[in-house]
Protein backbone atom coordinates (compact mmCIF):
# COMPACT_ATOMS: atom_id res chain seq x y z
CA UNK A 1 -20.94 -16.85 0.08
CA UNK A 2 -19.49 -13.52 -1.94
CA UNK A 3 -17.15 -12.75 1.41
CA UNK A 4 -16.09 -16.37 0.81
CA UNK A 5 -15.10 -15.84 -2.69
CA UNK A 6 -14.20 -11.98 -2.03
CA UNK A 7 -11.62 -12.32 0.41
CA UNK A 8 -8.61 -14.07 -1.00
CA UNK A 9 -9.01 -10.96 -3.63
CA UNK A 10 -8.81 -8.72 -0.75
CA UNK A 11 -6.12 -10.08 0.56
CA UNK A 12 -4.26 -10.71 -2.52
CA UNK A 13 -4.61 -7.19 -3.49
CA UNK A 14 -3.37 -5.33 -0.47
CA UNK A 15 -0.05 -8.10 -0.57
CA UNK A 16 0.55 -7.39 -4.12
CA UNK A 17 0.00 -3.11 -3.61
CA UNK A 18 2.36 -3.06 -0.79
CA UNK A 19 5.16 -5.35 -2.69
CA UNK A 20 4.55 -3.58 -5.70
CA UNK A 21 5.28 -0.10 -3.72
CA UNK A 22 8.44 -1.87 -1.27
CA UNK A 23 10.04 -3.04 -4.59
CA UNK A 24 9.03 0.20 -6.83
CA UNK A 25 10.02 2.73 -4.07
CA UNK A 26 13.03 0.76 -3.14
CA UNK A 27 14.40 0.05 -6.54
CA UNK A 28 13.28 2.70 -9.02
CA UNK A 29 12.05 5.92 -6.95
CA UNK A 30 14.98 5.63 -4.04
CA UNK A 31 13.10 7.17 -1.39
CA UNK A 32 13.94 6.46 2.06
CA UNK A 33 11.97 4.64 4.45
CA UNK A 34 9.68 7.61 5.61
CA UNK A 35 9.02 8.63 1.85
CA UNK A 36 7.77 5.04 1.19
CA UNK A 37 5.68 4.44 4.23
CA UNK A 38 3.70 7.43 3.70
CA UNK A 39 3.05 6.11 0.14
CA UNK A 40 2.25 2.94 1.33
CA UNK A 41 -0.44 4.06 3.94
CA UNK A 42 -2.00 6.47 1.74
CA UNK A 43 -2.25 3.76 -1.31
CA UNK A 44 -3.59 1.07 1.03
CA UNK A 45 -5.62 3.01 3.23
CA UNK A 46 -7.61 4.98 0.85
CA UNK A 47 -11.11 6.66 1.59
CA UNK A 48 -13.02 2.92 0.90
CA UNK A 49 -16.22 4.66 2.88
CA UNK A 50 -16.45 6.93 -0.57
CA UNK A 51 -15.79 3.71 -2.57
CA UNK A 52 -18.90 1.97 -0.88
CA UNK A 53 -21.53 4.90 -0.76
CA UNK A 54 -20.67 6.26 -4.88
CA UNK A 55 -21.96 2.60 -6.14
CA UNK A 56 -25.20 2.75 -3.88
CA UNK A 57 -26.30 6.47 -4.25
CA UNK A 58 -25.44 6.23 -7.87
CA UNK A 59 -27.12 2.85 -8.88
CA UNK A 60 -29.20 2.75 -6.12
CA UNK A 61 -30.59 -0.95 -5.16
CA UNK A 62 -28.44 -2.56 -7.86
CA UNK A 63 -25.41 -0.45 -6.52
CA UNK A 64 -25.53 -2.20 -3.37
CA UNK A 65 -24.08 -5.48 -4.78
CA UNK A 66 -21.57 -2.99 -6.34
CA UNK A 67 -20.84 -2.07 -2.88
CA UNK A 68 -19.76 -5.63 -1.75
CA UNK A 69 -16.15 -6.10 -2.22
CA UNK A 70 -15.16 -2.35 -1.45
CA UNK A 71 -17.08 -3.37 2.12
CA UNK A 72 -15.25 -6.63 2.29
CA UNK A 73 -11.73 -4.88 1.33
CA UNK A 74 -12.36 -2.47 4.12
CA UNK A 75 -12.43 -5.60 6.52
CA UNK A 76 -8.71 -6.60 5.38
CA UNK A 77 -7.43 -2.98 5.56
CA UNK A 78 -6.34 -2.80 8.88
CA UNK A 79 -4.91 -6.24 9.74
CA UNK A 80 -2.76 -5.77 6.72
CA UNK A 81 -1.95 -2.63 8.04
CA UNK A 82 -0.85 -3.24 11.15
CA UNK A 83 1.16 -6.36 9.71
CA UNK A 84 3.00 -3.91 7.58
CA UNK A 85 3.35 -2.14 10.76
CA UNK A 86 4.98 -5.12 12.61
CA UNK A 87 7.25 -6.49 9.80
CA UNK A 88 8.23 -2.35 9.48
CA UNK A 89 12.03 -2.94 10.75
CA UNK A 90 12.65 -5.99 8.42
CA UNK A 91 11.56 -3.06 5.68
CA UNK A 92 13.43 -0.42 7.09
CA UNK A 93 16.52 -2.51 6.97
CA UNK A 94 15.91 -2.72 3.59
CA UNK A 95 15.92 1.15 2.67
CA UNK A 96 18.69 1.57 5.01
CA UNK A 97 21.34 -0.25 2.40
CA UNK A 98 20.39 1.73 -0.05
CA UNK A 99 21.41 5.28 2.17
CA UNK A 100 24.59 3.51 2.90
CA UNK A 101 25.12 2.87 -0.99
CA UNK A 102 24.39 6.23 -2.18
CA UNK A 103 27.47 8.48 -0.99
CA UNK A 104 27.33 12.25 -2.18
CA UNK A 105 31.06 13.02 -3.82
CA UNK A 106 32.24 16.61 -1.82
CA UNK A 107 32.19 19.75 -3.73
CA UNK A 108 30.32 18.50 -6.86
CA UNK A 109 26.93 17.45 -5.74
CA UNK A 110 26.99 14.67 -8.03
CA UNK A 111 25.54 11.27 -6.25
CA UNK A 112 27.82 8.19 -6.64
CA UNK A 113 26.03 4.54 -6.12
């Protein structure tokens, strides 16, 4: 019954981390496309193995119920992933129009949006 109640969380929180990063690194950082898909792999692919075994070895039989929804997020991690993976042009397109907006003026350095 927890997975049942677990998983829309799951799910919900690996959308919202990787929209949160596609707007942030889009909008406020301006990184290009290879900047922000190394920050979204290592934000949504964290070490949840670590997350799982702290809970248990700390808390011990207790900790195990600790344990579930780091477990449960692990489950989600890699379809989510590998969406991300396949919608990756439709996001790429998006960082592109921001290179083409950004134009460096010659001789000063200065960056001109």
């Amino acid at each position: 019954m927890d997975i049942l109640l677990l998983s829309p969380i799951a799910i919900l929180f690996y959308g919202t981390t990787i929209f949160m990063l596609i707007i942030l690194n889009k909008n406020l950082f301006k990184l290009e496309y290879g900047h922000h898909q190394a920050v979204v792999f290592t934000t949504a692919s964290k070490n949840v193995s670590i997350t799982i075994a702290i809970p248990i070895s700390v808390f011990g039989k207790t900790g195990q119920f600790m344990a579930v929804y780091p477990a449960i997020r692990a489950i989600f991690q890699t379809p989510i992933l590998i969406t991300y993976l396949r919608y990756s042009d439709k996001i790429k397109n998006l960082f592109e129009t921001i290179e083409k907006e950004t134009r460096i003026i010659p001789k000063t350095g200065i960056t001109k949006i």
